[in-house]
C-alpha atoms as a PDB file:
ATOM      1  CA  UNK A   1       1.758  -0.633  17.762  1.00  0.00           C
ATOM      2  CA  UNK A   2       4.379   0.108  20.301  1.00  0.00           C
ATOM      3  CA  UNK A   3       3.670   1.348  23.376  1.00  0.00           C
ATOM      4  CA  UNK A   4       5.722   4.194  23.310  1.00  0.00           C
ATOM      5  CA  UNK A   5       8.018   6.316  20.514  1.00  0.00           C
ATOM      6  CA  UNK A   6      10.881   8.528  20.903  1.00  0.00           C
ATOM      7  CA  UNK A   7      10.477  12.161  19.999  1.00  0.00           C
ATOM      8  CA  UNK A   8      13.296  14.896  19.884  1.00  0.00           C
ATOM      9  CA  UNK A   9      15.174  12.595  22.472  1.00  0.00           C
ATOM     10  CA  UNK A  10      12.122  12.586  24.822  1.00  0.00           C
ATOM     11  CA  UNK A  11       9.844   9.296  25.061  1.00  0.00           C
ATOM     12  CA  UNK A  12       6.266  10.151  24.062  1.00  0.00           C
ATOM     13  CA  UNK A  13       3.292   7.855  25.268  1.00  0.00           C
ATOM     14  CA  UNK A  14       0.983   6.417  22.455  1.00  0.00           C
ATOM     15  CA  UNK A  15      -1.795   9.165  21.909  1.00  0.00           C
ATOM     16  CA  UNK A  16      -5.028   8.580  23.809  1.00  0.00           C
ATOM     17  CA  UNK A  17      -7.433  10.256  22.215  1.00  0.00           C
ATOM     18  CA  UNK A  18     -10.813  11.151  23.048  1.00  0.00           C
ATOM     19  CA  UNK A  19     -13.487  12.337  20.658  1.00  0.00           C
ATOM     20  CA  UNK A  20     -16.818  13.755  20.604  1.00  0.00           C
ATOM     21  CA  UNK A  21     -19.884  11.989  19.939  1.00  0.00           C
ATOM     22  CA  UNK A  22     -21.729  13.831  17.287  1.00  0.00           C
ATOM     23  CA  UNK A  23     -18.559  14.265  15.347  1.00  0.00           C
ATOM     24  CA  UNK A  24     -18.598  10.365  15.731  1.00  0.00           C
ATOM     25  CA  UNK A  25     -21.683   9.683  14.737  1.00  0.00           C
ATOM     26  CA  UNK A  26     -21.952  11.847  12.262  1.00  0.00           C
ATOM     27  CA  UNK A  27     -18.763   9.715  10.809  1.00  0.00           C
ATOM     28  CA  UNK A  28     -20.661   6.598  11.511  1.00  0.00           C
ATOM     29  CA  UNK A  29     -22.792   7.711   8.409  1.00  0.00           C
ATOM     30  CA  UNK A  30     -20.629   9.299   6.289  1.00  0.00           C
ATOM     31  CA  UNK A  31     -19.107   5.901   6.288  1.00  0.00           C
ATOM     32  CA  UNK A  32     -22.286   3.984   5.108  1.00  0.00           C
ATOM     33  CA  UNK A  33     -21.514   4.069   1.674  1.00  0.00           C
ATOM     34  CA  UNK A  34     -18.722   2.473  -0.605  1.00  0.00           C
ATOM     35  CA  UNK A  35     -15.567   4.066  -1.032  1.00  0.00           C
ATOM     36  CA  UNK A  36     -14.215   3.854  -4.234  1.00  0.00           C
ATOM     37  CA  UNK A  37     -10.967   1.570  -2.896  1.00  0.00           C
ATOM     38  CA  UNK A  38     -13.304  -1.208  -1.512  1.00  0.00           C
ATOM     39  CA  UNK A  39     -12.451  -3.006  -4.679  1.00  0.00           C
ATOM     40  CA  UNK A  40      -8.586  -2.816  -3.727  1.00  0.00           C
ATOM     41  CA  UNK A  41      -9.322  -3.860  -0.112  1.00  0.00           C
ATOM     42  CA  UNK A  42     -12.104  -6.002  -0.539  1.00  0.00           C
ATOM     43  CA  UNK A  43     -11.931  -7.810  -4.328  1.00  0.00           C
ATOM     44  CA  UNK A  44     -13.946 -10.338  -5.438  1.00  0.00           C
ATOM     45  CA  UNK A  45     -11.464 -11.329  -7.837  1.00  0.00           C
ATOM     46  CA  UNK A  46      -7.594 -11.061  -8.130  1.00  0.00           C
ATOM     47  CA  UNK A  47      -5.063 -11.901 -11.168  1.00  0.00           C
ATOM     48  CA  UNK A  48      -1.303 -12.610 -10.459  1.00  0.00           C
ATOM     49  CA  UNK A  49       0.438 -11.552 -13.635  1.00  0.00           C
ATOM     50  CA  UNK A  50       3.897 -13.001 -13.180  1.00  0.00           C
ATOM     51  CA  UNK A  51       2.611 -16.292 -11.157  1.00  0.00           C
ATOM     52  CA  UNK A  52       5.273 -18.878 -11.558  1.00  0.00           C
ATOM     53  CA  UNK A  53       6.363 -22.255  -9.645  1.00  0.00           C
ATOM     54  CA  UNK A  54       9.921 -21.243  -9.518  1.00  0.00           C
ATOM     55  CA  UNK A  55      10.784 -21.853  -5.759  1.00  0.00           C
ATOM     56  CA  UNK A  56      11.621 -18.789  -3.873  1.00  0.00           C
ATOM     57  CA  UNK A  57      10.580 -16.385  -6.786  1.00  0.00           C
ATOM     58  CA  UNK A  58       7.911 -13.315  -6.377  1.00  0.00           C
ATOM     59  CA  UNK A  59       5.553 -15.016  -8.242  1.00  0.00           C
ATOM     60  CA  UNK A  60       5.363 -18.013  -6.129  1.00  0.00           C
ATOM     61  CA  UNK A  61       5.455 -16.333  -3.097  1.00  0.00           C
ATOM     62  CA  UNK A  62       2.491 -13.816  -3.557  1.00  0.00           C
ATOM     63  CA  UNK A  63       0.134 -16.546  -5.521  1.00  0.00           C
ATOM     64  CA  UNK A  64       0.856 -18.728  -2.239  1.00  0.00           C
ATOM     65  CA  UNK A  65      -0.595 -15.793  -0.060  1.00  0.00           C
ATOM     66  CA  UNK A  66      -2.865 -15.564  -1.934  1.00  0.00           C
ATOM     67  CA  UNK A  67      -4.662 -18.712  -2.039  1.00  0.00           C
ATOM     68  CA  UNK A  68      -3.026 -19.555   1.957  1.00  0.00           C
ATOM     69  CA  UNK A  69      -5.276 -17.100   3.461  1.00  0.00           C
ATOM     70  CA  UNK A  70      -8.498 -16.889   1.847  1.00  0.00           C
ATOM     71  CA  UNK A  71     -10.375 -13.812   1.345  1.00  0.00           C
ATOM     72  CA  UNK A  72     -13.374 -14.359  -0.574  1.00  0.00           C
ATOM     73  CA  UNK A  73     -12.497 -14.189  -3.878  1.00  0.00           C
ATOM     74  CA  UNK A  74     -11.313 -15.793  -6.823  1.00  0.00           C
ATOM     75  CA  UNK A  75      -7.516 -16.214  -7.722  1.00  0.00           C
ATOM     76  CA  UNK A  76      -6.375 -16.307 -11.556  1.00  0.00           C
ATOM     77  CA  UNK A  77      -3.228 -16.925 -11.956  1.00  0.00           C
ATOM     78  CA  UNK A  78      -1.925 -15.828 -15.461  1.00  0.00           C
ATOM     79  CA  UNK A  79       0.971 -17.301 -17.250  1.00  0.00           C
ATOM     80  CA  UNK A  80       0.585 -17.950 -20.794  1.00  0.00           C
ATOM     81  CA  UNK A  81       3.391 -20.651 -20.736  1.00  0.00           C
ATOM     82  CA  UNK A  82       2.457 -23.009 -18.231  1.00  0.00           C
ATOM     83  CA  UNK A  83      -1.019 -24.878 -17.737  1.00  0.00           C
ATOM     84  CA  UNK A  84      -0.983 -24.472 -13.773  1.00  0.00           C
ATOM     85  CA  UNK A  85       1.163 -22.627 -10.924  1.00  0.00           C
ATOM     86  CA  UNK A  86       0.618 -24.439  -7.520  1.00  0.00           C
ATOM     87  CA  UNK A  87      -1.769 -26.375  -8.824  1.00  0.00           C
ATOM     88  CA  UNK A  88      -4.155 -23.969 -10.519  1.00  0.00           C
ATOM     89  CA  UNK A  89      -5.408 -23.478 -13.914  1.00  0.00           C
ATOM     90  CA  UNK A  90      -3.303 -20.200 -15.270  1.00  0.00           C
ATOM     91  CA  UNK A  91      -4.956 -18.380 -17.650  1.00  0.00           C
ATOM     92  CA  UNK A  92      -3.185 -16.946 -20.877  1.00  0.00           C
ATOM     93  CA  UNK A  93      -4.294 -13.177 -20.490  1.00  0.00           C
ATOM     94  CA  UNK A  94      -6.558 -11.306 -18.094  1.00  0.00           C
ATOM     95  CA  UNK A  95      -8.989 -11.424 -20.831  1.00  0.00           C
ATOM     96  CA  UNK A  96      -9.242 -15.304 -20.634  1.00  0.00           C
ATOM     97  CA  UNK A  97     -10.009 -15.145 -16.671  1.00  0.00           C
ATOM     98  CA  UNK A  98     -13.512 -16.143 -16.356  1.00  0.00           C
ATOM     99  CA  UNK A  99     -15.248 -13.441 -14.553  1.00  0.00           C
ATOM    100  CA  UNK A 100     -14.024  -9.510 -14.368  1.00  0.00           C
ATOM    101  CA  UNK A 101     -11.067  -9.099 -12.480  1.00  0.00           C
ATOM    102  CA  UNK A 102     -11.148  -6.197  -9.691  1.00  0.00           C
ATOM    103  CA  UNK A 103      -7.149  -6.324  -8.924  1.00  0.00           C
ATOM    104  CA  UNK A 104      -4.120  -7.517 -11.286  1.00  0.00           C
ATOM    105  CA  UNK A 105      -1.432  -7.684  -9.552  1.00  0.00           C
ATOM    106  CA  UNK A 106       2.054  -7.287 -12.131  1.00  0.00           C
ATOM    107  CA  UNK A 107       4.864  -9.049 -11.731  1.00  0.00           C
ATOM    108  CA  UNK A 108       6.673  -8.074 -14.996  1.00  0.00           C
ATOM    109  CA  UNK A 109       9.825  -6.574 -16.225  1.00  0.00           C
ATOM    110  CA  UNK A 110       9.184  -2.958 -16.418  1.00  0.00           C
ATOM    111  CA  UNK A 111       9.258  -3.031 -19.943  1.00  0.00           C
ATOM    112  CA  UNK A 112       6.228  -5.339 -20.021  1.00  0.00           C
ATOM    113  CA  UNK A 113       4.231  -3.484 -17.696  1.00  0.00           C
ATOM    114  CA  UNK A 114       2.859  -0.461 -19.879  1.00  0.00           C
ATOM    115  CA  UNK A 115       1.064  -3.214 -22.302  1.00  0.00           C
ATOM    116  CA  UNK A 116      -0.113  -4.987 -19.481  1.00  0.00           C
ATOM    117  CA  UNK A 117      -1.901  -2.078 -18.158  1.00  0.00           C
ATOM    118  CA  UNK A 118      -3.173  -1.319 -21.345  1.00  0.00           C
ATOM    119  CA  UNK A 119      -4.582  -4.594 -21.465  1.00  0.00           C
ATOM    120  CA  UNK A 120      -6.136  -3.998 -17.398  1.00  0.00           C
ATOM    121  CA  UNK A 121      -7.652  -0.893 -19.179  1.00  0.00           C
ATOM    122  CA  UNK A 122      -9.410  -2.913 -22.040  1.00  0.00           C
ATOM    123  CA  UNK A 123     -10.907  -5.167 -19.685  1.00  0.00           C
ATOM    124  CA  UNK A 124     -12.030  -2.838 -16.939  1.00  0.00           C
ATOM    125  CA  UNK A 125      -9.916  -3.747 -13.743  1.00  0.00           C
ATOM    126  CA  UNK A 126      -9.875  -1.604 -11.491  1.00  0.00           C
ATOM    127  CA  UNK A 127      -7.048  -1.626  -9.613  1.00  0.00           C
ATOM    128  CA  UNK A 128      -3.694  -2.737 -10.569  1.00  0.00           C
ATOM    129  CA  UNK A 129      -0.601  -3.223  -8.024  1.00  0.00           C
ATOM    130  CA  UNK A 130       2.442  -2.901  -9.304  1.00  0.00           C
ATOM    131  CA  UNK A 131       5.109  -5.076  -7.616  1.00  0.00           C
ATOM    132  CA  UNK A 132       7.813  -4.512 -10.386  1.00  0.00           C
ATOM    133  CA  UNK A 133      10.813  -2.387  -9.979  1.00  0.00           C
ATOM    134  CA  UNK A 134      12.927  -0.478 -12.695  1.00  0.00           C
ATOM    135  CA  UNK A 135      10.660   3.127 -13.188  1.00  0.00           C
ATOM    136  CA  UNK A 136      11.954   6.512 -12.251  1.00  0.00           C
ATOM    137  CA  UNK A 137      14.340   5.663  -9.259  1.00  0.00           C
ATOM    138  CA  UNK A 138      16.473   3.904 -12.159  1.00  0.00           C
ATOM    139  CA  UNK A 139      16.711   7.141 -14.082  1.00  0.00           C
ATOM    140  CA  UNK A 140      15.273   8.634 -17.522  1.00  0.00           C
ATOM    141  CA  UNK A 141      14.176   5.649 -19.445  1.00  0.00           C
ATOM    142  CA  UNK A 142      12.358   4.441 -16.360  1.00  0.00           C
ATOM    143  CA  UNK A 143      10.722   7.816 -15.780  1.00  0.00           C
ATOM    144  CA  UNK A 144       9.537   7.763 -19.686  1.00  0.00           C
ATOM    145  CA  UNK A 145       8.060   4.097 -19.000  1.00  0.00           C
ATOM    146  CA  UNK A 146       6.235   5.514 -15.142  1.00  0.00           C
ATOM    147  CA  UNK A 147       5.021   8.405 -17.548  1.00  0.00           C
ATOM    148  CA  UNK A 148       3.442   5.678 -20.483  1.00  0.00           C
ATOM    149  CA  UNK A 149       1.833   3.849 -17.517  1.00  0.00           C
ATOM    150  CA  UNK A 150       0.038   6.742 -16.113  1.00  0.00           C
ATOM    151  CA  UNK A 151      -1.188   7.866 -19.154  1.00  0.00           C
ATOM    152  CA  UNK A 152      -2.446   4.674 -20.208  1.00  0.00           C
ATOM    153  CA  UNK A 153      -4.001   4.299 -16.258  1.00  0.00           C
ATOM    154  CA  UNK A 154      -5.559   7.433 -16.629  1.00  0.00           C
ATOM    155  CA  UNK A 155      -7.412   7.095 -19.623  1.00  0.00           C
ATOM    156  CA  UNK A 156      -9.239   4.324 -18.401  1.00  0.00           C
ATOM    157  CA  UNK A 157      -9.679   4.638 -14.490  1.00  0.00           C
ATOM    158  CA  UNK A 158      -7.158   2.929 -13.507  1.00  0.00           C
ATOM    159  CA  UNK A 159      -5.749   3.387 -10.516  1.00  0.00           C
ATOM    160  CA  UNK A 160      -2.104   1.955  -9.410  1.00  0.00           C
ATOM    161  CA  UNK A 161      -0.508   1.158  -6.100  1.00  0.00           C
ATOM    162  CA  UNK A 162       3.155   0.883  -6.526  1.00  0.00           C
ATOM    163  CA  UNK A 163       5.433   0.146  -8.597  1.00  0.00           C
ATOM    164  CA  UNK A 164       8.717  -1.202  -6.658  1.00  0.00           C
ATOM    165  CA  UNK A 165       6.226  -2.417  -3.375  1.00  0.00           C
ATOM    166  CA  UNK A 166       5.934  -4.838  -1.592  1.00  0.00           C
ATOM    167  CA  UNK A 167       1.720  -5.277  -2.216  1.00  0.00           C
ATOM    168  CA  UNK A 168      -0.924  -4.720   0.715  1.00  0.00           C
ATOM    169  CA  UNK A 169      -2.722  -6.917   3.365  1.00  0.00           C
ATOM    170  CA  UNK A 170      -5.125  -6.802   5.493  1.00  0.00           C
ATOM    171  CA  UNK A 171      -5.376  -9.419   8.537  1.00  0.00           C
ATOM    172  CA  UNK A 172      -8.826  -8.564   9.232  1.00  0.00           C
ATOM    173  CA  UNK A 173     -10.718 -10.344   6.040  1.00  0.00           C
ATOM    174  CA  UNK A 174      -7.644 -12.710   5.379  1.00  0.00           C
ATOM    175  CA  UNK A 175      -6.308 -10.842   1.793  1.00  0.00           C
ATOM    176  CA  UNK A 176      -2.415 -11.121   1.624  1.00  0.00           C
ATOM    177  CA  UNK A 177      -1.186  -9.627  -1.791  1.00  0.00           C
ATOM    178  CA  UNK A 178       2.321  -9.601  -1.010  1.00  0.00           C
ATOM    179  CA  UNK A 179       5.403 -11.364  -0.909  1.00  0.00           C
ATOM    180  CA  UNK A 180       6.012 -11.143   2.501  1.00  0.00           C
ATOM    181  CA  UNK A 181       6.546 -14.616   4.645  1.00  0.00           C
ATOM    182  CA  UNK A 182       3.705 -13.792   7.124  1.00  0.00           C
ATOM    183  CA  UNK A 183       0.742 -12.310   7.651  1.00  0.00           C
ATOM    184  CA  UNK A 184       0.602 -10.874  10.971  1.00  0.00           C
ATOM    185  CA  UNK A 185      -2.682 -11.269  13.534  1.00  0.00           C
ATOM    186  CA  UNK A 186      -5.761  -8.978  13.308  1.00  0.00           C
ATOM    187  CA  UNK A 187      -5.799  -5.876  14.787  1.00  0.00           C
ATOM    188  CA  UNK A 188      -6.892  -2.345  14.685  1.00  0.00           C
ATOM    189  CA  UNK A 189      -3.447  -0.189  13.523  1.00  0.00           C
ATOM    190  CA  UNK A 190      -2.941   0.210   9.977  1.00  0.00           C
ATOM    191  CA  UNK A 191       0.975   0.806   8.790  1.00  0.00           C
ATOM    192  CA  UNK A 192       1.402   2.275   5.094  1.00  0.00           C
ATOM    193  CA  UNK A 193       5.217   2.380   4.058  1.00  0.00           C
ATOM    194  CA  UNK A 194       6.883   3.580   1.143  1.00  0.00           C
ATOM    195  CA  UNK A 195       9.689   1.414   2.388  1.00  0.00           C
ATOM    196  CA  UNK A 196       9.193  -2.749   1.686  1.00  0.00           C
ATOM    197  CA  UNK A 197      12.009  -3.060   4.035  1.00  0.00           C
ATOM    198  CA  UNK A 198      10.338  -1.205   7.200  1.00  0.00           C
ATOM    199  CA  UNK A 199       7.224  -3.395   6.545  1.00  0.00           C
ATOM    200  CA  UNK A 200       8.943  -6.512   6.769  1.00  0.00           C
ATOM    201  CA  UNK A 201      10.910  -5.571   9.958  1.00  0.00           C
ATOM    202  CA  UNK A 202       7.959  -4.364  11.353  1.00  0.00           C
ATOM    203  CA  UNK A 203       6.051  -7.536  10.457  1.00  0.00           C
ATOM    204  CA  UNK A 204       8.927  -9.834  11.716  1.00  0.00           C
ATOM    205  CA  UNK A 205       8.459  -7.370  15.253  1.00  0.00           C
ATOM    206  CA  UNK A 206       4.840  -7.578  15.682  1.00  0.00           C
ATOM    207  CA  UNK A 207       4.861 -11.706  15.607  1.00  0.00           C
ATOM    208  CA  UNK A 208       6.644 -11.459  19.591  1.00  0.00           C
ATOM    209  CA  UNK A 209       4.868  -8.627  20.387  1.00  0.00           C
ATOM    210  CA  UNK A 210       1.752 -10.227  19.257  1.00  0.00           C
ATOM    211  CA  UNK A 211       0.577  -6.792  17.962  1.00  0.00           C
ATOM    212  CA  UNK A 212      -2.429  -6.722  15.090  1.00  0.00           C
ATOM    213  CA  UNK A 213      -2.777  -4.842  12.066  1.00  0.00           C
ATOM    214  CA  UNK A 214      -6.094  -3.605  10.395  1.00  0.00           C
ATOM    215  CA  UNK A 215      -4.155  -3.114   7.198  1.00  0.00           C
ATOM    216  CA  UNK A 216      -0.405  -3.488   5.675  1.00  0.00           C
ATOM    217  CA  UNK A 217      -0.212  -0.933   3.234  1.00  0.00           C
ATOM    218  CA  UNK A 218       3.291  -0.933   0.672  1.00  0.00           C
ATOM    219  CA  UNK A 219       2.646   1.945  -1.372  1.00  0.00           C
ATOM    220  CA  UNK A 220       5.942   2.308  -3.207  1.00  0.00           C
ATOM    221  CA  UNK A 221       6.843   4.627  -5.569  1.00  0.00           C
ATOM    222  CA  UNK A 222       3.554   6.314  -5.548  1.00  0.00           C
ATOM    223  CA  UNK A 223       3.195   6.441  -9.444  1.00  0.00           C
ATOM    224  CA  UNK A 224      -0.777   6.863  -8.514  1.00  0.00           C
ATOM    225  CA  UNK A 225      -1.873   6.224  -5.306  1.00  0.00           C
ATOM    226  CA  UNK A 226      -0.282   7.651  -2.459  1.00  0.00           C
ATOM    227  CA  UNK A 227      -0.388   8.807   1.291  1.00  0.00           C
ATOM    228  CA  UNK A 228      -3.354  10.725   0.649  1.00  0.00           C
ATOM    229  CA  UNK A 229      -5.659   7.840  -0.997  1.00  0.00           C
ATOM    230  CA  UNK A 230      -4.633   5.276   1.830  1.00  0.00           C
ATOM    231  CA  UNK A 231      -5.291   7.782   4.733  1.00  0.00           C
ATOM    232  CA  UNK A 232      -8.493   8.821   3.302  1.00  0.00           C
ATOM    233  CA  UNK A 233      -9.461   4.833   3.217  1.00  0.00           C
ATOM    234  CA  UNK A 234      -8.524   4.311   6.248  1.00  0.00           C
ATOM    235  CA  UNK A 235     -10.004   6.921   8.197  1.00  0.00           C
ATOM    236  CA  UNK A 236     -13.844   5.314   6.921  1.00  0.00           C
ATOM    237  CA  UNK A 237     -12.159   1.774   7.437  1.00  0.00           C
ATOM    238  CA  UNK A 238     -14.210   0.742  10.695  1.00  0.00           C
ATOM    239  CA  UNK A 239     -11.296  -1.903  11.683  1.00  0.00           C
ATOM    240  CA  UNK A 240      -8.904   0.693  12.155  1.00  0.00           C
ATOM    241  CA  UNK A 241      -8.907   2.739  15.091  1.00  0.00           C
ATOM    242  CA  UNK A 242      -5.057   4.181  14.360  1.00  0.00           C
ATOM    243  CA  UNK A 243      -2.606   4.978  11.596  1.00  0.00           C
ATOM    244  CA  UNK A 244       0.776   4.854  11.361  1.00  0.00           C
ATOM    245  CA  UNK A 245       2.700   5.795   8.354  1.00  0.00           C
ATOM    246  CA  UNK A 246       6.873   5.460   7.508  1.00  0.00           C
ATOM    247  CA  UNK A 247       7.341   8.277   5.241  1.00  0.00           C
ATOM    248  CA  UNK A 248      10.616   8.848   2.662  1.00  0.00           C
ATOM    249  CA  UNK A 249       8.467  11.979   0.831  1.00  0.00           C
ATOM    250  CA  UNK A 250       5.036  13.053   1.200  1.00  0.00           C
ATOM    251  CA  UNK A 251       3.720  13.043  -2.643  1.00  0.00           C
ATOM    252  CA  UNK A 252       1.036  15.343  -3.366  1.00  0.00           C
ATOM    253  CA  UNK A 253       1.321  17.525  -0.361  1.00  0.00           C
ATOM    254  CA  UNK A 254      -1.974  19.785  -0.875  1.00  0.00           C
ATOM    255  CA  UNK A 255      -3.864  15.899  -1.124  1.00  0.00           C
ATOM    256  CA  UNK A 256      -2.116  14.912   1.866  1.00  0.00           C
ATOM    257  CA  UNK A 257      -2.679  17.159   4.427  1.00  0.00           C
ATOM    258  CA  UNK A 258      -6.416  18.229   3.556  1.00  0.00           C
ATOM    259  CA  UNK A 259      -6.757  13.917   4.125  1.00  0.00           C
ATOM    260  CA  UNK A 260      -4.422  14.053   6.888  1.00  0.00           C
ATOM    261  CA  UNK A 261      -6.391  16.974   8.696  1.00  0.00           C
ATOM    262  CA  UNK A 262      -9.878  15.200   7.778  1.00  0.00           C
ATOM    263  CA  UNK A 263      -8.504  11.854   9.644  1.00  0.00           C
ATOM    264  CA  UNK A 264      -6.912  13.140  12.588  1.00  0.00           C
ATOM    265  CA  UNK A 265     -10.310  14.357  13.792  1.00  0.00           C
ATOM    266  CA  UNK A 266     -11.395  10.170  14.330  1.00  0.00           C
ATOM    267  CA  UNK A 267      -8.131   8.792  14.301  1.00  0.00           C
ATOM    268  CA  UNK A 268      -4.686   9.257  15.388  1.00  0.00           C
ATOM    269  CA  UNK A 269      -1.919   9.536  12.751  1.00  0.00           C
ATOM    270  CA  UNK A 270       1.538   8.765  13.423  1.00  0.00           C
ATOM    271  CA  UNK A 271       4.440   9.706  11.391  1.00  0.00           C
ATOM    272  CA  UNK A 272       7.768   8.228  10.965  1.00  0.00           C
ATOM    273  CA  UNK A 273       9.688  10.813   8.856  1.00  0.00           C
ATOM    274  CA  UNK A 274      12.897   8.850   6.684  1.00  0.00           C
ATOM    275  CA  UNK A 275      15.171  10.302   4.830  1.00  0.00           C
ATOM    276  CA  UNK A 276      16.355  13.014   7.784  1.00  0.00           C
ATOM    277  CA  UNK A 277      19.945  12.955   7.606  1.00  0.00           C
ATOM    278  CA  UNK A 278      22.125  13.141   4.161  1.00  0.00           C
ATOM    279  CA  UNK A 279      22.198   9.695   3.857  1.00  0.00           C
ATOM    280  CA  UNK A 280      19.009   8.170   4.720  1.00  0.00           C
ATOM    281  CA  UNK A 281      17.908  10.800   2.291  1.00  0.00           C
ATOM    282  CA  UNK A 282      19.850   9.409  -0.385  1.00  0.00           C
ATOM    283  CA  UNK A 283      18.581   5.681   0.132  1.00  0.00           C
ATOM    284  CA  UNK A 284      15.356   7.290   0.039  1.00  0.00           C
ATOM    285  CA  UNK A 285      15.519   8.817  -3.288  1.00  0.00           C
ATOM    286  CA  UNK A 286      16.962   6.067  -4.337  1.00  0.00           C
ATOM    287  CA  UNK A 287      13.961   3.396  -3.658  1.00  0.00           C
ATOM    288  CA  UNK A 288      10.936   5.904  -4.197  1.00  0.00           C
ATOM    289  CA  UNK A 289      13.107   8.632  -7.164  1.00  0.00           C
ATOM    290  CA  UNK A 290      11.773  11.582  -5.454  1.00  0.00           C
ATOM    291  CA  UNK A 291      13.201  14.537  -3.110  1.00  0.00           C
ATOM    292  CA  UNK A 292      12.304  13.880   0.721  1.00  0.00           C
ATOM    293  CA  UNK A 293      11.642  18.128   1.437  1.00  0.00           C
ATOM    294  CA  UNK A 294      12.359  20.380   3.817  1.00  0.00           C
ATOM    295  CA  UNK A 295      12.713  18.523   6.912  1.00  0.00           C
ATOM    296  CA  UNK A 296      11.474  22.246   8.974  1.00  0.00           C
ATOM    297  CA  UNK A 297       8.794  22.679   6.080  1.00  0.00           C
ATOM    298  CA  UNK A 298       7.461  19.369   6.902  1.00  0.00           C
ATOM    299  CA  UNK A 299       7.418  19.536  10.782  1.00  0.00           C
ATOM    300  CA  UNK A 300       4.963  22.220  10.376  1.00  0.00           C
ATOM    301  CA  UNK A 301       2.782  20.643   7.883  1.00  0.00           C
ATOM    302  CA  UNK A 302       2.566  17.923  10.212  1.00  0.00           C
ATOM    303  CA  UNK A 303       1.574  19.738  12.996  1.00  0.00           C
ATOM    304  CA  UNK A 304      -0.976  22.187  11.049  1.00  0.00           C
ATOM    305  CA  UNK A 305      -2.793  18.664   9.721  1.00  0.00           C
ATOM    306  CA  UNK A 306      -3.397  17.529  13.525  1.00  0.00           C
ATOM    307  CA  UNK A 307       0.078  14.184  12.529  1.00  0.00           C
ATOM    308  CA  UNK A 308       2.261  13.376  15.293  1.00  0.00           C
ATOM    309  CA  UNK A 309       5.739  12.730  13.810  1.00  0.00           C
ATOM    310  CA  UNK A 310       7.985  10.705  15.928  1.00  0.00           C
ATOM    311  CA  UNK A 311      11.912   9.474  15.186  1.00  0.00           C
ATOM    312  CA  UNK A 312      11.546   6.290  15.742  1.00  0.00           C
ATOM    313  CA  UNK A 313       9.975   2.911  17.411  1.00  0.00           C
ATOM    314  CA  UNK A 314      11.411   1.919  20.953  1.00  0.00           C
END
C-alpha cells in the first residue's frame, strides 16, 4: 500500500512494526486450524445466480472472473432460461448443480433475493454474496426485505457478505468474485471497503504502482458480515502481513474493536474514516443506510483497539 498517508495535515510513514516471538508463535498455532470463512475464501465450488451473456452486464462480468482466473473450484452458472452463459452448462436452480455449492453469489432484483436465500438454506451453502442493490439504503420496503433475508440466513447458517458490493478477491489463490475489470498482482495487504467505488480506484492505482493485495474485500451494506468477521479472517490469513480498511460506519462496534484489538497485536490496521464532513456523510448513508457516528467517539475507539486512522492516501 502506499508508502506514506496523511494524518491531521502531517505525513505519517507506513507503520513498521516489530513483534515478539512467542506472541508469534504462539499465533503460528492458533492458526493451524480452519476458520469458519475458509469456505468464503477458499471454495471448492461457486454458483453465479444472475449469470447472463448480455455484454457489459454484472452477470457477465463476474462469471468471466470467475472462470479467467482459476481458483480451484467448480463454477455453476445458474440461469434457468438459457442452456449456457460463456459457454457453460447453466443450471436451472442451485439444487440442480452437481455437487454442494460452498458460495452463491446473487445477482437478483432485491425482490428475488429472499427466496433465493431460502433456497441457499435448503441446500446447505454456506456462504452467499450478495451483489444486488435496493435493501435498506432505499428506505422502508428495502429494510423489511434486508430484515426477511436475515431471518431466513439465520435460521440456517447462512452467512452473507453484502448486499449492494462489489464481491471479494483474493490475488493470492487466483478467486475473483467480482465485477471489477482487474484483478490486481499478489501481495501481502488486504483492503476491505464498504465503498465499491474506493475499491475500484484503488485497484485502477495499484496496477502503476505495481502494489499486491492478499485480499479485496467489498463488504457492502453489512446485512451479516462485517468489519469484525473480515479482520478476524485476516489476522489468521498467513498471506497477509497488513490491513487496511475504508470505513463509512463501523457496524457492530463491541465485535469490532475486541477483533480489531486481537489483530493489531500481529498485524497493522489502517483506517480510512469516510463520511467526516456533512456531505461525505450523507453519500455514506446513502450507499451503506446507516449513521457514520461520532467522528471524536470513534477516534478514541480507534486508538483504544491499537487502529491507526489516517485521512487519506498520498
Amino acid at each position: 500500500f502506499p508508502s506514506f498517508f496523511h494524518q491531521h495535515d502531517q505525513v505519517v510513514e507506513t507503520c513498521r512494526v516489530s513483534f515478539d516471538p512467542l506472541i508469534m508463535a504462539t499465533t503460528d498455532v492458533l492458526t493451524l486450524g480452519r476458520h469458519p470463512l475458509d469456505t468464503l475464501f477458499k471454495p471448492n465450488s461457486v454458483a453465479v445466480v444472475g449469470a447472463t451473456e448480455r455484454y457489459g452486464s454484472v452477470g457477465r462480468t463476474l462469471l468471466k472472473n470467475l472462470i479467467s482466473n482459476p481458483f480451484g473450484g467448480a463454477v455453476y452458472p445458474v440461469n434457468p432460461n438459457k442452456p449456457q452463459v460463456l459457454g457453460i452448462s447453466t443450471f436451472p436452480s442451485i439444487a440442480a448443480c452437481p455437487t454442494k455449492v460452498d458460495v452463491v453469489i446473487v445477482i437478483l432484483p432485491a425482490k428475488a433475493v429472499p427466496a433465493l436465500v431460502q433456497e441457499c438454506v435448503d441446500n446447505h451453502v454456506d456462504h452467499a454474496i450478495i451483489i444486488s442493490a435496493g435493501f435498506r439504503e432505499v428506505g422502508e420496503e428495502g429494510e423489511r426485505l434486508e430484515e426477511e433475508v436475515k431471518a431466513i440466513a439465520a435460521k440456517g447458517n447462512l452467512r452473507i457478505v453484502g448486499p449492494n458490493c462489489l464481491g471479494l478477491m483474493c490475488p493470492t489463490s487466483g478467486f475473483n468474485a467480482t465485477f471489477a475489470n482487474l484483478m490486481p498482482r499478489a501481495g501481502s495487504v488486504a483492503f476491505v471497503s464498504q465503498s465499491g467505488a474506493m475499491i475500484t480506484s484503488v485497484l485502477d492505482w495499484s496496477v502503476g504502482q505495481k502494489v499486491g493485495f492478499s485480499a479485496v474485500i467489498s463488504v457492502g451494506a453489512m446485512m451479516d458480515m462485517d468489519f469484525s468477521d473480515m479482520i478476524d479472517y485476516l489476522a489468521r490469513d498467513p498471506h497477509t502481513k497488513s490491513i487496511v480498511l475504508y470505513m463509512e460506519t463501523i457496524g457492530n462496534a463491541r465485535s469490532f474493536l475486541s477483533a480489531a484489538r486481537e489483530a493489531s497485536m500481529t498485524k497493522p490496521i489502517i483506517v480510512i474514516k469516510g463520511g467526516k464532513t456533512d456531505a461525505a456523510a450523507k453519500a455514506a448513508a446513502s450507499h451503506t443506510g446507516s449513521l457514520t457516528g461520532s467522528d471524536a467517539v470513534l477516534d478514541a475507539a480507534f486508538k483504544r483497539a491499537g487502529v491507526l486512522r489516517v485521512e487519506d492516501i498520498a
